[in-house]
Each structure stands twice: as C-alpha cells, then as structure tokens.
N, C-alpha and C. Protein backbone atom coordinates (compact mmCIF):
# COMPACT_ATOMS: atom_id res chain seq x y z
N UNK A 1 0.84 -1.16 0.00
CA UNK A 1 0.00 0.00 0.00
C UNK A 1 0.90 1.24 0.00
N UNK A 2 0.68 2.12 -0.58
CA UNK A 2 1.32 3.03 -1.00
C UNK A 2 0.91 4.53 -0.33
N UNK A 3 1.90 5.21 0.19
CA UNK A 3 1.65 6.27 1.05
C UNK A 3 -0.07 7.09 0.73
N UNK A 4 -0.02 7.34 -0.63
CA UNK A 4 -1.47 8.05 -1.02
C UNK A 4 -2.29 7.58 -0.20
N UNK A 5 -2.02 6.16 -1.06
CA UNK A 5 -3.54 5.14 -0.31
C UNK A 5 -3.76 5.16 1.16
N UNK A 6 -3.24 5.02 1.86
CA UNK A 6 -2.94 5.25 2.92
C UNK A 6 -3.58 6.58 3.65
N UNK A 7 -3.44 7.64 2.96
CA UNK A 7 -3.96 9.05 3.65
C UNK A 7 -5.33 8.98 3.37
N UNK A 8 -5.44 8.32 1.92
CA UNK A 8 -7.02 8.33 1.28
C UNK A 8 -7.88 7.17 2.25
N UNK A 9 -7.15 6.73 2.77
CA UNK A 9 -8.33 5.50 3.35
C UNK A 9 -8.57 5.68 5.06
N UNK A 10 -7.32 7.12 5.43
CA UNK A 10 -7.35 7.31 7.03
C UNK A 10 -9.30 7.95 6.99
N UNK A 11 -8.80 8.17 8.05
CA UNK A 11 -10.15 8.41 8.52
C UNK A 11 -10.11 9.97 9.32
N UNK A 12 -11.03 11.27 10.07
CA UNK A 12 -10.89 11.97 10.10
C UNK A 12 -10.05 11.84 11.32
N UNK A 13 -10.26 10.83 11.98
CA UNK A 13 -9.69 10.97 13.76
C UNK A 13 -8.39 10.40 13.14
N UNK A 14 -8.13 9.80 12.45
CA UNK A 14 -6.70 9.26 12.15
C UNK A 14 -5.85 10.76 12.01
N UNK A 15 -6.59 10.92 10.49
CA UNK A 15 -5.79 12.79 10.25
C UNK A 15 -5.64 13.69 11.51
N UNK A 16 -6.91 14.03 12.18
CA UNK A 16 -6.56 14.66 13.45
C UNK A 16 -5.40 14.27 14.35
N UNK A 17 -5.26 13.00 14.94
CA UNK A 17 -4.09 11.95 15.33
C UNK A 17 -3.20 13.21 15.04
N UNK A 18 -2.65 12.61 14.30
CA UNK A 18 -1.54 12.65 13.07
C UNK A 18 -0.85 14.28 13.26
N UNK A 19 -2.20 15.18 12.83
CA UNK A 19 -1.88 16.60 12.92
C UNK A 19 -1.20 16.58 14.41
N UNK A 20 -2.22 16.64 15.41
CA UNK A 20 -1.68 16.50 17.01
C UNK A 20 -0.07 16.10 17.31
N UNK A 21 0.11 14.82 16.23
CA UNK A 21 1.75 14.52 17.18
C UNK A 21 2.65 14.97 16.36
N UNK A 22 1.99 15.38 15.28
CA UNK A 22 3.23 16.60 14.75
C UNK A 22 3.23 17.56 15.49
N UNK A 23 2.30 18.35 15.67
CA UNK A 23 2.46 19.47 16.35
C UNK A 23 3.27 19.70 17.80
N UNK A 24 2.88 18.90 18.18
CA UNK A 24 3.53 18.01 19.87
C UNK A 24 5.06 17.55 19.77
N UNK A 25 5.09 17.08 18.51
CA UNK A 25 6.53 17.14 18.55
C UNK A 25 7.48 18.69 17.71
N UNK A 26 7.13 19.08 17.07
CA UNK A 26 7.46 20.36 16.72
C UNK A 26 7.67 21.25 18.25
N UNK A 27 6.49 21.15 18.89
CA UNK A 27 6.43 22.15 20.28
C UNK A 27 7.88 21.82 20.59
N UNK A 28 7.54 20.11 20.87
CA UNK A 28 9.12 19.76 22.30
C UNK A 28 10.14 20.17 21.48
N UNK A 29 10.56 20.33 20.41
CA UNK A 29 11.99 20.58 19.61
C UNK A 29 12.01 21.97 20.08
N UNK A 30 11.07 22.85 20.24
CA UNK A 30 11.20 24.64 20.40
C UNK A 30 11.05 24.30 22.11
N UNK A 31 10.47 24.07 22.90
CA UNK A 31 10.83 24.08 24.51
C UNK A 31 11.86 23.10 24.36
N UNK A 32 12.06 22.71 24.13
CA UNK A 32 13.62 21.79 24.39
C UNK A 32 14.79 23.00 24.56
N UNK A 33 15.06 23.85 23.39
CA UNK A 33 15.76 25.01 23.25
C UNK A 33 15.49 26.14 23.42
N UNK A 34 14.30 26.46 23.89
CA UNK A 34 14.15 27.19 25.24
C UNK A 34 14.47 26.78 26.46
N UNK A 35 14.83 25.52 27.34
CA UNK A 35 14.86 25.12 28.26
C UNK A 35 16.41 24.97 28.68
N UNK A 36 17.18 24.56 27.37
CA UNK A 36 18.70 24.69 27.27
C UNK A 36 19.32 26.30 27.37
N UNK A 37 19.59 26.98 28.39
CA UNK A 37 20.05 28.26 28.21
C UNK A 37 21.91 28.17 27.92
N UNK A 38 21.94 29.51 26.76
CA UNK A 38 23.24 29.54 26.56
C UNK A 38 24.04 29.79 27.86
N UNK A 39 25.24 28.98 27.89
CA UNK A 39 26.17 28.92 29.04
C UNK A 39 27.13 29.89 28.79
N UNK A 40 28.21 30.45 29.74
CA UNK A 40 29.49 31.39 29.87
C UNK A 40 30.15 30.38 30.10
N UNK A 41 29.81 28.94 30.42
CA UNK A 41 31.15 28.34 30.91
C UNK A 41 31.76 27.25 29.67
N UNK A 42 32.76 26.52 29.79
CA UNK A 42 32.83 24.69 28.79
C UNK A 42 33.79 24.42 29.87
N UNK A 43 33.21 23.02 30.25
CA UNK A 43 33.55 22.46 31.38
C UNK A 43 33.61 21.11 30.51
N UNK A 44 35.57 20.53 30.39
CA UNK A 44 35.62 19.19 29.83
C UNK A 44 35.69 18.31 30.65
N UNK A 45 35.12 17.34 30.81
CA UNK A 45 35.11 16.12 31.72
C UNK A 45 35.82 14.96 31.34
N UNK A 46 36.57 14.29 32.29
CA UNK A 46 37.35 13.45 31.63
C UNK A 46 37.33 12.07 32.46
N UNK A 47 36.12 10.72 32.15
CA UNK A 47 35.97 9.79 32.71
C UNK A 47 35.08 10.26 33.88
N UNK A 48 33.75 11.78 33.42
CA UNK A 48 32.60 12.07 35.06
C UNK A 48 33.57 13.10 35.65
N UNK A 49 34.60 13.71 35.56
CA UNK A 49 35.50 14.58 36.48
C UNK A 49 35.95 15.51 35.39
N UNK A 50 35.39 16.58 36.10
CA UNK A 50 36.03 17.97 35.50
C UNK A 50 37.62 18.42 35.52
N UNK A 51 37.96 18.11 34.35
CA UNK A 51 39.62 18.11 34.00
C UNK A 51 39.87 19.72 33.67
N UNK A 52 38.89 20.39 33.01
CA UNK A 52 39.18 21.61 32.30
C UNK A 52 37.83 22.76 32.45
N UNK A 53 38.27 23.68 32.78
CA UNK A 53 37.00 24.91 32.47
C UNK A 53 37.49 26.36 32.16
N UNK A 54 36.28 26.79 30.77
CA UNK A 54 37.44 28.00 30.16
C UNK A 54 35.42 28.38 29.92
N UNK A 55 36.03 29.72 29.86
CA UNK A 55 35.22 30.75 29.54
C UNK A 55 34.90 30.49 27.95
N UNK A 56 33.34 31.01 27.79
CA UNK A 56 33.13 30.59 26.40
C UNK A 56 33.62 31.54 25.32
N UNK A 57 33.47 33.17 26.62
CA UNK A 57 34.13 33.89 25.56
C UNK A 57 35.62 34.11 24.72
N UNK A 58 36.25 33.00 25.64
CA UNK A 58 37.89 33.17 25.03
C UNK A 58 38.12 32.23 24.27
N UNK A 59 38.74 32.58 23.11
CA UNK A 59 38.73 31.57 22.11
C UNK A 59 40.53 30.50 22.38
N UNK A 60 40.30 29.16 21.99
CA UNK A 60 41.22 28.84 22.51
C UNK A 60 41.34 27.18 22.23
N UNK A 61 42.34 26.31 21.86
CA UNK A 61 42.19 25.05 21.50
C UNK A 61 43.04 24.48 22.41
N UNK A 62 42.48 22.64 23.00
CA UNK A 62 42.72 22.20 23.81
C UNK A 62 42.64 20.86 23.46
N UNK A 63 43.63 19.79 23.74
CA UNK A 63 43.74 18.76 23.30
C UNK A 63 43.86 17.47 25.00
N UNK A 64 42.97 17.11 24.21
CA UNK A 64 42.61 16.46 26.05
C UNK A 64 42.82 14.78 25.66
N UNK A 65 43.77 13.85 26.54
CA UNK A 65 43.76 12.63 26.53
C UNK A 65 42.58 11.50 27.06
N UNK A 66 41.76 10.74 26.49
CA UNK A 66 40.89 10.13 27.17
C UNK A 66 41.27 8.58 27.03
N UNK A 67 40.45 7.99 27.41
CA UNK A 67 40.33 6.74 27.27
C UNK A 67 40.97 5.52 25.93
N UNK A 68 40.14 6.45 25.02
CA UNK A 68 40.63 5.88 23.68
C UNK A 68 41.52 6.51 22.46
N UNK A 69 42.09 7.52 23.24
CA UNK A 69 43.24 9.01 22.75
C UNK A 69 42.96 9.79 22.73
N UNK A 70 43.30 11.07 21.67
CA UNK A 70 43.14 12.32 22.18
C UNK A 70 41.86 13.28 21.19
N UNK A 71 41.34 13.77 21.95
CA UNK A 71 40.59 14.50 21.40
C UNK A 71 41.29 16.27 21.59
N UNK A 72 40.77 16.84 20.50
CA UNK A 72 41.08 18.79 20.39
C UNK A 72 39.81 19.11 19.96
N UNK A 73 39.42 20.10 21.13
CA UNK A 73 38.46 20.89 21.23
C UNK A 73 38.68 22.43 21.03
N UNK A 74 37.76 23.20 19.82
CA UNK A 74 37.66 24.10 19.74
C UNK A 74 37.14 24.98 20.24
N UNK A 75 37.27 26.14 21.00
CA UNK A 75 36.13 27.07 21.60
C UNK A 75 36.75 28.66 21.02
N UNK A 76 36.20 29.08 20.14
CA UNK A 76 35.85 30.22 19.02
C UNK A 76 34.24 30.77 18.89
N UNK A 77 34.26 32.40 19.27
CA UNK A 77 33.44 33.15 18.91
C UNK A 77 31.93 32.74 19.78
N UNK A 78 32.29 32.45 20.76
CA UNK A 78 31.32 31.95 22.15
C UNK A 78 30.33 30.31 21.69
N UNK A 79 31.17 29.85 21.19
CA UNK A 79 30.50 28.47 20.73
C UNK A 79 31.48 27.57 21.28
N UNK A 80 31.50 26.40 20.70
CA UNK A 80 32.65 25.08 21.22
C UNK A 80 31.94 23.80 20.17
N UNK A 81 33.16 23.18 19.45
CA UNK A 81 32.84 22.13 18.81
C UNK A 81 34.37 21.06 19.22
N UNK A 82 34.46 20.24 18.93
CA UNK A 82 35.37 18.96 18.86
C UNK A 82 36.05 19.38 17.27
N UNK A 83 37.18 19.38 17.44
CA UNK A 83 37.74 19.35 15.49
C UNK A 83 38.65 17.96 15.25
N UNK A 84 38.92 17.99 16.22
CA UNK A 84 39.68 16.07 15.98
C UNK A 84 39.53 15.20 16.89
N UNK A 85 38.86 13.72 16.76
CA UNK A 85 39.13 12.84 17.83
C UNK A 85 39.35 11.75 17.33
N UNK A 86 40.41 10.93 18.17
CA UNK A 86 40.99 9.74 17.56
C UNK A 86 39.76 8.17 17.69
N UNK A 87 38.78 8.42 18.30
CA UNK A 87 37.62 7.23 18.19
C UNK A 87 37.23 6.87 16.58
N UNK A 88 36.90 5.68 16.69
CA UNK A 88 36.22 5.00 15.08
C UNK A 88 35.62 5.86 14.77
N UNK A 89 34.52 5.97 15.44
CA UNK A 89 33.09 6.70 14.41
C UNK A 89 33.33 8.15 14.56
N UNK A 90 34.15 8.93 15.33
CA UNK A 90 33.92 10.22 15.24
C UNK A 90 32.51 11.18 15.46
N UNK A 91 31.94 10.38 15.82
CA UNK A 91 30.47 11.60 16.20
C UNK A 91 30.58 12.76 17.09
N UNK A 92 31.42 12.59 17.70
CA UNK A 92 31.99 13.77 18.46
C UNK A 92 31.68 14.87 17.38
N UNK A 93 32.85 14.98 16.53
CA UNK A 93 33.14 15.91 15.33
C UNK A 93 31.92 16.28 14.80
N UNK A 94 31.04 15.35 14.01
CA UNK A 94 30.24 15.75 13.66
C UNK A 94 29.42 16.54 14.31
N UNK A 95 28.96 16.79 15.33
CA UNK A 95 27.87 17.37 16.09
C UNK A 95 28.08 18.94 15.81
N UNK A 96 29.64 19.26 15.31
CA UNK A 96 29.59 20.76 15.04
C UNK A 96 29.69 21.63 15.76
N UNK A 97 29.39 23.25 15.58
CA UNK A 97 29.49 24.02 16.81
C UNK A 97 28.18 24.14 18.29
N UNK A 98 28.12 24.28 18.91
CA UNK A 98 27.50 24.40 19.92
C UNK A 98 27.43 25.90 20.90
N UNK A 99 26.61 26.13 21.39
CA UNK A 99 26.71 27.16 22.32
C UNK A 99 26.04 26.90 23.85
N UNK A 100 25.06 25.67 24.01
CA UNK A 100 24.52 25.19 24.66
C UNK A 100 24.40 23.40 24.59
N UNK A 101 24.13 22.78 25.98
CA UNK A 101 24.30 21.49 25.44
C UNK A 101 25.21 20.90 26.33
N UNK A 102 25.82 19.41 25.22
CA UNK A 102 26.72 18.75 24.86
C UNK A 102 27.20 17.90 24.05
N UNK A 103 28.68 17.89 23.80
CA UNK A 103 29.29 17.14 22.99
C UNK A 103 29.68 15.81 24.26
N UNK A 104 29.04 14.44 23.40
CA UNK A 104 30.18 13.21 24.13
C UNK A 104 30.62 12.42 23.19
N UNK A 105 32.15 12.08 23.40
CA UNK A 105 32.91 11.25 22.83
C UNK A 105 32.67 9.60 23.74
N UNK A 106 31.74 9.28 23.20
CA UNK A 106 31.97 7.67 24.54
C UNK A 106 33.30 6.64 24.81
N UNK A 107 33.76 6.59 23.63
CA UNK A 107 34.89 5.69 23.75
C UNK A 107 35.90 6.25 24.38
N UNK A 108 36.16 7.77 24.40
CA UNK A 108 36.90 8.12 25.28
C UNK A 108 36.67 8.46 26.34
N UNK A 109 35.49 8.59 26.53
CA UNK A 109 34.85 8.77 27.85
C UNK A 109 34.82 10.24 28.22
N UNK A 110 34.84 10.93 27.14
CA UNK A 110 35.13 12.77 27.40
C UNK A 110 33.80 13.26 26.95
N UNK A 111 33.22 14.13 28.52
CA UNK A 111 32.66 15.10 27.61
C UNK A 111 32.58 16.65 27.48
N UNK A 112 31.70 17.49 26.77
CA UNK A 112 32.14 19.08 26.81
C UNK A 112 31.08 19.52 26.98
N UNK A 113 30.66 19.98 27.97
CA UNK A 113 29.10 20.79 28.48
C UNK A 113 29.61 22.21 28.39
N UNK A 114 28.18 22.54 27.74
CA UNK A 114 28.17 24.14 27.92
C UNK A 114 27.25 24.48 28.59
N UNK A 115 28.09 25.55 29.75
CA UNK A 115 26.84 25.64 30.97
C UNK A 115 27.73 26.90 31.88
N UNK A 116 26.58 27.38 32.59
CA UNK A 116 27.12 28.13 33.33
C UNK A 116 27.16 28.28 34.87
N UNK A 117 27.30 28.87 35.50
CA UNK A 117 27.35 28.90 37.25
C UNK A 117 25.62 28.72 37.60
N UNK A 118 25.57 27.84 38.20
CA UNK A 118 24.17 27.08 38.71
C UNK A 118 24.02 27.99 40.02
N UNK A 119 22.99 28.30 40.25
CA UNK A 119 22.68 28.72 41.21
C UNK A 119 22.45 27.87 42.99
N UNK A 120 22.48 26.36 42.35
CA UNK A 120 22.36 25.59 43.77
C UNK A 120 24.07 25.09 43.53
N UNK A 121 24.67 25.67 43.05
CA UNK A 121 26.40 25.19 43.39
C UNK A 121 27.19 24.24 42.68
N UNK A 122 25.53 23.86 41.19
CA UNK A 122 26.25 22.55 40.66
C UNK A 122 25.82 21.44 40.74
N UNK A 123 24.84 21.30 41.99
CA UNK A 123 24.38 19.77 42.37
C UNK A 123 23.11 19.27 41.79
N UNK A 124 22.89 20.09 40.81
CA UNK A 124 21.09 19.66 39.45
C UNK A 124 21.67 20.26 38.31
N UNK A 125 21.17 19.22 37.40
CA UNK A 125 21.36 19.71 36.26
C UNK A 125 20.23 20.08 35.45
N UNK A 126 19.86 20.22 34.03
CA UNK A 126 19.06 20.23 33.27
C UNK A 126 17.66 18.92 33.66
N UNK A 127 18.04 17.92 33.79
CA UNK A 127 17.17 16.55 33.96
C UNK A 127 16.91 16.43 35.35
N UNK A 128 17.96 16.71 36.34
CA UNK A 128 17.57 16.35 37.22
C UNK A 128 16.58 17.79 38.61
N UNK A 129 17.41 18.65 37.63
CA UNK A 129 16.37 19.41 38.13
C UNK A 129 15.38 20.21 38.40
C-alpha cells in the first residue's frame, strides 16, 4: 500500500491523530531550546571529572587525553565544537558548533558541556532538576 492510499483510506480521527503529534513534537523541539540556556562556561570532563574549564568567551584550543586518545576541542566566537578525535566513528566531530548542550565522545569517555554557574552550586542539572 502506497503512502497516497494510505492518507485516502485514514479516517478523520486518524488525520486529526496525526496533525496533534506533529504538532507536539514540533512544540518539544522549540521548549527543548528554550529550556537549554546559553552557558558562559565549557567544562571538559574526563571519565565524570572535570579536567578543564574555560570561559566561552575566550577563544582557545585544547587537546585532552581520554580513554581511547586524544581529542582537540575548539572554543571560538562563544560556541565550542570537537575538530579532531581519535575514536572510530567520530560523532563527536560531527555534532559541530555548539553554544549550549553537549558534545560526548563515549569511547573516550570525554565530555564538553556548555553551561554556566548554577545557582544551587552545581548539584542539578538540566534533567535532574
């Protein structure tokens, strides 16, 4: 059965459906990034432990040893991306620049949050609190 057929044979509550969890998911993609606020900080973690923290506004490259070698992290023009890491798949890299968030490398066990001074000291994050 072929996509047409398919729309031609839904029904009105199907279409309604349908409209609804698009819309519902469109919403969560826009409160998702409303809910992520841009950070002043990049805090690299290395194996859960904060190895490194630099201001977002200073631009500056950093080559950090993990688990499965080394990764270099870029932080230019209040963003932060990964530009080389020695893991197979590299998804690190790909993910690009950032200003909010995070980048994780799993095999090395590194990651790069962008975030800033928490008001309870650090101890909640985004999920947990």
């Amino acid at each position: 059965m072929s996509l047409r057929e398919s729309i031609r044979e839904a029904t009105a509550a199907d279409k309604m459906l349908l409209l609804v969890l698009v819309l519902l998911s469109l919403s969560g993609m826009f409160f998702a990034r409303e809910v992520l606020s841009s950070g002043r900080d990049v805090s690299i973690e290395v194996d859960g432990r904060t190895a490194y923290r630099y201001p977002l506004d200073a631009d500056r490259t950093v080559r950090i040893e993990g688990a499965h070698g080394a990764l270099t992290v870029e932080i230019k023009g209040k963003k932060v991306r990964v530009i080389e890491a020695s893991c197979p798949n590299r998804i690190c890299e790909m993910q690009g620049w950032i200003d909010k968030g995070v980048i994780v490398c799993l095999p090395g066990r590194i990651s790069v949050v962008v975030g800033g001074p928490d008001k309870d000291g650090g101890k909640l994050d985004g999920i947990t609190g």
